[in-house]
Protein backbone atom coordinates (compact mmCIF):
# COMPACT_ATOMS: atom_id res chain seq x y z
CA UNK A 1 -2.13 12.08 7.01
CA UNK A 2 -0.05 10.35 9.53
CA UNK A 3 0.15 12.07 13.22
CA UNK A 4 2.23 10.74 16.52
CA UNK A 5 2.35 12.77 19.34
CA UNK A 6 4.29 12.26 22.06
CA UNK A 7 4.56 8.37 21.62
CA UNK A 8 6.68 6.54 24.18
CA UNK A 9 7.61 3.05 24.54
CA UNK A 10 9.68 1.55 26.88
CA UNK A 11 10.59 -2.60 27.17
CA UNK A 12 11.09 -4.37 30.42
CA UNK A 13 10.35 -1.42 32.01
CA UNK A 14 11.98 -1.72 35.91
CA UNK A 15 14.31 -4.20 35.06
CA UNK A 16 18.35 -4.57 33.89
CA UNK A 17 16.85 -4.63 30.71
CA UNK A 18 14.94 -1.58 30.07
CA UNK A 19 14.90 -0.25 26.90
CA UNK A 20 13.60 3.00 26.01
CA UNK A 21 12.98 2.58 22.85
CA UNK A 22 10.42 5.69 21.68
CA UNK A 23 11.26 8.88 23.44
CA UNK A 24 8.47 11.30 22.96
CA UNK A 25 8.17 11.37 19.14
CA UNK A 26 6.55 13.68 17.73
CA UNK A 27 6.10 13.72 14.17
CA UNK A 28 3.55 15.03 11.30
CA UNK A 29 3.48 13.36 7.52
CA UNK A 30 1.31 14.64 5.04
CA UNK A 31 -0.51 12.61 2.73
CA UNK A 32 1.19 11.63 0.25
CA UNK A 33 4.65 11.89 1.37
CA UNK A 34 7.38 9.85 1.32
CA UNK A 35 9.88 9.75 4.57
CA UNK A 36 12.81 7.69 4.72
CA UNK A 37 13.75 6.71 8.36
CA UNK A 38 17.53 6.45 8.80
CA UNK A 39 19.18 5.51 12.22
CA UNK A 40 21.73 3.01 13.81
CA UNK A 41 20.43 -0.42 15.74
CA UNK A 42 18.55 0.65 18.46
CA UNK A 43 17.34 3.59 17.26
CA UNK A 44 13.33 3.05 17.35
CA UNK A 45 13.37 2.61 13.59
CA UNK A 46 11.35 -0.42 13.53
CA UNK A 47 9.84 0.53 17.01
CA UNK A 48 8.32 3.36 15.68
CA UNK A 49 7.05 1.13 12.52
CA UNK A 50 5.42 -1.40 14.73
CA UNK A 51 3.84 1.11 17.02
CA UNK A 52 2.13 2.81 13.83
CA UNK A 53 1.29 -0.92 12.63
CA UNK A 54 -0.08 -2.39 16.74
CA UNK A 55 2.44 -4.62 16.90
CA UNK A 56 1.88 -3.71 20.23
CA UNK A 57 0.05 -0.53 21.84
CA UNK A 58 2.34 2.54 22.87
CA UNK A 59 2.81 3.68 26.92
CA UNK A 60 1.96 6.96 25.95
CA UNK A 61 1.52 9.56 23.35
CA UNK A 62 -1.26 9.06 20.40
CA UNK A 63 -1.23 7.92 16.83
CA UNK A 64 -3.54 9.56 13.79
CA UNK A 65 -4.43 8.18 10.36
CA UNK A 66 -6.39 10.35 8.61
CA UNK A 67 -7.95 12.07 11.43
CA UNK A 68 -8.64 9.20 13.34
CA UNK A 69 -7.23 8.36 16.70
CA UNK A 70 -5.86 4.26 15.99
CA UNK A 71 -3.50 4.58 19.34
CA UNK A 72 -5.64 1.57 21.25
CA UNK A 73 -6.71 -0.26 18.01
CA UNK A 74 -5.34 -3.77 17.62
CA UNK A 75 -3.29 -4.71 14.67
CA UNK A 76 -5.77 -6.28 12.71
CA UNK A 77 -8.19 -3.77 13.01
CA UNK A 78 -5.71 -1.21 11.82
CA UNK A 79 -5.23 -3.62 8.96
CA UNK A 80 -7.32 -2.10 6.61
CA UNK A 81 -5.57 1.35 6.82
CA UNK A 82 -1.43 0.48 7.37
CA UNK A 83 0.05 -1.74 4.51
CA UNK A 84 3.32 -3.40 5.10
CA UNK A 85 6.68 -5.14 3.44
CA UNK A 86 8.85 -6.60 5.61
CA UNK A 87 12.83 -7.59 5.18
CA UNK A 88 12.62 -10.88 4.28
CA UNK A 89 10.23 -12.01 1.13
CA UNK A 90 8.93 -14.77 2.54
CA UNK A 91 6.90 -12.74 5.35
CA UNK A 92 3.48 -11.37 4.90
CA UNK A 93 2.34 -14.41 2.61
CA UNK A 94 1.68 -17.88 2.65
CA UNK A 95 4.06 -20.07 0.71
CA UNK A 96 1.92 -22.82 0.27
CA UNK A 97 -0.97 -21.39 -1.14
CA UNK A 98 -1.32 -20.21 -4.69
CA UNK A 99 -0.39 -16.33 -6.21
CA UNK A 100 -3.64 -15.88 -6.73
CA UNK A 101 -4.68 -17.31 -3.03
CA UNK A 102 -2.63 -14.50 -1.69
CA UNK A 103 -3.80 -11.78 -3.43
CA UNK A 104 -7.63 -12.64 -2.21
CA UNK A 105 -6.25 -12.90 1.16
CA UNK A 106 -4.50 -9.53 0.98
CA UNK A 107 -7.83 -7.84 -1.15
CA UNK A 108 -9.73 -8.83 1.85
CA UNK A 109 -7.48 -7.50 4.67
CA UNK A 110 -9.52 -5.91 7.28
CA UNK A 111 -12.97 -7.24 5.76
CA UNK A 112 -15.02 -10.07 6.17
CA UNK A 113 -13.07 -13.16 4.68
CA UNK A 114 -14.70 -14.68 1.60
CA UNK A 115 -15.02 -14.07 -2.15
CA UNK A 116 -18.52 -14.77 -3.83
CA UNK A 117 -17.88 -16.43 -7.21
CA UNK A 118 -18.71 -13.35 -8.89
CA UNK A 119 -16.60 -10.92 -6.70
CA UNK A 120 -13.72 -13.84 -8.10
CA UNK A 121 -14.63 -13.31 -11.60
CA UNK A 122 -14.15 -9.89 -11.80
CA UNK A 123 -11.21 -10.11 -9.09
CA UNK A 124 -8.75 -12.67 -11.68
CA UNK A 125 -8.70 -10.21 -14.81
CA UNK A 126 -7.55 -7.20 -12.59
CA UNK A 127 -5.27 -9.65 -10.69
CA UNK A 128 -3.75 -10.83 -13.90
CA UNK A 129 -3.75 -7.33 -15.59
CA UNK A 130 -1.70 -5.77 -12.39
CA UNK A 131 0.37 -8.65 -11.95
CA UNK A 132 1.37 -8.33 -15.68
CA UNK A 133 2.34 -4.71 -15.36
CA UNK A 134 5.50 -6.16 -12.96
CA UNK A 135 6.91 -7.25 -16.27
CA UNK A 136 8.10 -10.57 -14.46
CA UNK A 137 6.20 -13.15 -16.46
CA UNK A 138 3.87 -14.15 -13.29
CA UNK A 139 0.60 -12.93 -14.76
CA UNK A 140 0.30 -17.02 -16.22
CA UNK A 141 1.44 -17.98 -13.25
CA UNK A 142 -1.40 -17.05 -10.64
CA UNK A 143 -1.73 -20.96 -9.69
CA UNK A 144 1.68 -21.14 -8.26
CA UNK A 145 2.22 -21.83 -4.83
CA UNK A 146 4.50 -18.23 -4.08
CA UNK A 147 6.25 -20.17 -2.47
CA UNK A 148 8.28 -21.62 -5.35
CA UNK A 149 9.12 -17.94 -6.52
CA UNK A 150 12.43 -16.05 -6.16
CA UNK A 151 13.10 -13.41 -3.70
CA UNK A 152 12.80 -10.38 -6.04
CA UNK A 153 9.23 -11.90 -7.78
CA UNK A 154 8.17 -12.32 -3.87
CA UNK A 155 8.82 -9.18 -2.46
CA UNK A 156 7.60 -7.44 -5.89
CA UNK A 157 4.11 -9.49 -5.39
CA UNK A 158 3.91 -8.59 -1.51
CA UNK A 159 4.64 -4.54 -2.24
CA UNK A 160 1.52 -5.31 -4.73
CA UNK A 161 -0.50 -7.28 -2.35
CA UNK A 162 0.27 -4.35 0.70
CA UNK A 163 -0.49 -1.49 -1.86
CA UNK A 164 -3.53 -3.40 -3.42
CA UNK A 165 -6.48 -1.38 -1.32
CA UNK A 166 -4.84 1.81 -1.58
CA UNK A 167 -3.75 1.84 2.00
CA UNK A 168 -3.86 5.43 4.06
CA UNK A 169 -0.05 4.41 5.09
CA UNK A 170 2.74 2.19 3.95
CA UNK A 171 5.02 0.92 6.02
CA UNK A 172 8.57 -0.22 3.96
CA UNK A 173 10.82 -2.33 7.10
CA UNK A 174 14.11 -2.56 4.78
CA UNK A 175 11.99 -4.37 1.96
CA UNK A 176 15.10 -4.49 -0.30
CA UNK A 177 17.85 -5.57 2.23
CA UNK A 178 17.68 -9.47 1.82
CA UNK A 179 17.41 -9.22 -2.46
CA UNK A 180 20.51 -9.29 -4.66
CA UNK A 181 21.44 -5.63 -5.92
CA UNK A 182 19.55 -6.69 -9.50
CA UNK A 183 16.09 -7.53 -7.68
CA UNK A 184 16.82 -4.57 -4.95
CA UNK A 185 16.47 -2.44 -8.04
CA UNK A 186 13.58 -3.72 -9.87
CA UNK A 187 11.93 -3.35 -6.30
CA UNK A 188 12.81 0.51 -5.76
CA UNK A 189 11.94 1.24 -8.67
CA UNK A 190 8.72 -0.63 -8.18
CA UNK A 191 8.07 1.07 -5.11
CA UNK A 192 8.86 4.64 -6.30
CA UNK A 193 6.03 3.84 -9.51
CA UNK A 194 3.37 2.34 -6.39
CA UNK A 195 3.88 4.97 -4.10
CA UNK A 196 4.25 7.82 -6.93
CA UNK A 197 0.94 6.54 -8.90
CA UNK A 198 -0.95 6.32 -5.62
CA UNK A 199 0.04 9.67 -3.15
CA UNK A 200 0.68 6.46 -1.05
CA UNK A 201 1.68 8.32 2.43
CA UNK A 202 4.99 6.01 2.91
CA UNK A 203 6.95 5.71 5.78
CA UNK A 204 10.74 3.61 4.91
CA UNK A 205 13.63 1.80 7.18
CA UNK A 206 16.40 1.43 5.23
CA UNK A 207 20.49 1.17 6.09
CA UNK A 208 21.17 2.03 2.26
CA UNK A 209 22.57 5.61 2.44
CA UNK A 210 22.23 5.45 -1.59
CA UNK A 211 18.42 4.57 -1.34
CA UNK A 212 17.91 7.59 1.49
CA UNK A 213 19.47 10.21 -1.11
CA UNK A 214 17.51 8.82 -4.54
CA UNK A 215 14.58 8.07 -3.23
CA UNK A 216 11.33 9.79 -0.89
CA UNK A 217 10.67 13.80 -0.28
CA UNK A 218 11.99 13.70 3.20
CA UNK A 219 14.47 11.81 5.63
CA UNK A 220 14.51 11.43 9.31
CA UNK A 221 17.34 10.07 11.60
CA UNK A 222 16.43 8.38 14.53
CA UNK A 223 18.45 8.35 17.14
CA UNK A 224 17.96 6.77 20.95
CA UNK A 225 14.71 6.83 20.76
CA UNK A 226 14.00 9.93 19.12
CA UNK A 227 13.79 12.07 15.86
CA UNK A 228 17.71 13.84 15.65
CA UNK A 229 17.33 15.17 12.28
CA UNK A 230 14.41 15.66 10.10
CA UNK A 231 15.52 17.33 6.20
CA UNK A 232 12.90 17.62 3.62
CA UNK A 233 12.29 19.86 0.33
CA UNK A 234 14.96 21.38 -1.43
CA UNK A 235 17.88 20.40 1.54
CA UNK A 236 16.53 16.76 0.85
CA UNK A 237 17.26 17.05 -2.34
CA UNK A 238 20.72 18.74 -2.37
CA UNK A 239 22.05 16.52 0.69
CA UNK A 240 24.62 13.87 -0.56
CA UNK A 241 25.74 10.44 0.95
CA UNK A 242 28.31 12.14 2.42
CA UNK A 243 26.34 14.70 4.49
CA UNK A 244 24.38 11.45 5.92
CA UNK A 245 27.96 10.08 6.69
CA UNK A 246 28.53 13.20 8.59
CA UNK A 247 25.46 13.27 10.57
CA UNK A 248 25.71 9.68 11.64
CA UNK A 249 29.55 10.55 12.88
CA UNK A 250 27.92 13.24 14.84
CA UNK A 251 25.42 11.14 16.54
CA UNK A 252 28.24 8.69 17.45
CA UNK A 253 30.64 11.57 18.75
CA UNK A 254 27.64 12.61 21.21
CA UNK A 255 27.40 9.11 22.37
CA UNK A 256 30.67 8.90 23.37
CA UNK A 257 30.54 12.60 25.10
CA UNK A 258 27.65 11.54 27.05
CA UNK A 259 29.55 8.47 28.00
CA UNK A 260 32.40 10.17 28.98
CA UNK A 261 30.28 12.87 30.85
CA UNK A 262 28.79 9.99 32.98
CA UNK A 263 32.03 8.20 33.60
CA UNK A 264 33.67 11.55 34.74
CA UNK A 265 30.70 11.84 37.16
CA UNK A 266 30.85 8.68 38.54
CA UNK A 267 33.95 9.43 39.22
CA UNK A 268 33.72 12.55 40.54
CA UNK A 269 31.58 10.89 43.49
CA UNK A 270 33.68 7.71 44.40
């Protein structure tokens, strides 16, 4: 189970610049579920991601995994629990280095580094076996620097490599947004078999209104900071591109009340 309570984050705080990015959030996922976080730039989508991953430690509030409190744990510490696939395929790995390289990098996330030569026989036949099941025609390929791979087989290796341990969350940060619509679909699809077989508790960005509706048991829209809407069970499943349309019309019509609320003010006391 995933847990954040209260969580606040604020950039260049006492500055021009301030942001407030994470506005008290409060949110619950049980394990196993699938949310899909929808909201325009700005929103604390990816704020919210990197504050579950430590890209950097929250101002206040408190994040769970599982029952455990990981609020002041580094990132790499919290390695071993949070798996992530980024936008672009060429994060998360190391081009250079061989498939296979990779994958014993990624097996050992959050570990002591190092394979004993018996560890790596055992380690190449499952490697080769799981890599196979992609249907891509990399499981001969293990040698290759990944760097010499397309987009779709690199982001379909990396949602392996983040989902190899079984992690207690998955993070998704638009994983299918740089890939042509053929290799976007290969990796949903992917990614709905991963996090199905596994009760992988999954937490996705996306700006694909058509991935929000197919795919995931629940959907939240972020906005400013915080969670606006939050539909899950059967109203998940019955809501339509259109009613996401709708509710992202809504958000912007409250912007621009606010904004005209505060320019009214202002003028009110000239």
């Amino acid at each position: 189970m995933l847990r954040m309570q209260a969580l606040e984050k604020t950039f260049f705080p006492g500055t021009s610049d301030e942001v407030h990015a994470l506005r008290g959030v409060n949110l619950d996922i049980p394990r196993g579920e699938w949310v899909v976080v929808l909201g325009g730039n700005g929103s604390g989508k990816s704020t919210l991601q990197n504050a579950i991953a430590g890209t950097f430690i929250a101002d206040r509030g408190s994040i769970w995994v599982d029952g455990t409190d990981i609020t002041n744990w580094p990132e790499h510490r919290r390695a071993r629990l949070v798996g992530r696939v980024f936008q672009n395929p060429f994060s998360g790995t190391a081009p250079t280095m061989s498939i296979a390289e990779n994958f014993a990098l990624a097996a050992g996330r959050g570990r002591r580094r190092g394979f004993a030569p018996a560890l790596a026989r055992k380690f190449l036949p499952e490697l080769r076996e799981r890599v196979g099941q992609l249907r891509m025609g990399l499981h001969d390929r293990l040698d290759s620097p990944i760097g010499t791979l397309s987009g779709g087989q690199r982001q379909a290796l990396t949602l392996l490599m983040a989902t190899w341990r079984e992690p207690s969350v998955l993070l998704l940060d638009e994983h299918t947004a740089a890939l042509d619509p053929k290799s976007a679909e290969k990796v949903s699809a992917l990614t709905a078999d991963i996090v199905g077989r596994q009760r992988l508790t999954t937490l996705m960005v996306t700006h694909s209104m058509q991935q929000a509706v197919a795919l995931g048991d629940r959907i939240i829209m972020m906005h400013r900071g915080q969670v606006l809407h939050d539909v899950r069970g059967p109203a998940k499943r019955r809501l339509r591109i259109e009613d996401l349309l709708a509710r992202f019309e809504d958000a912007r019509r409250r912007d621009l009340l606010d904004e005209s609320a505060a320019d009214l003010l202002a003028a009110t006391y000239v």
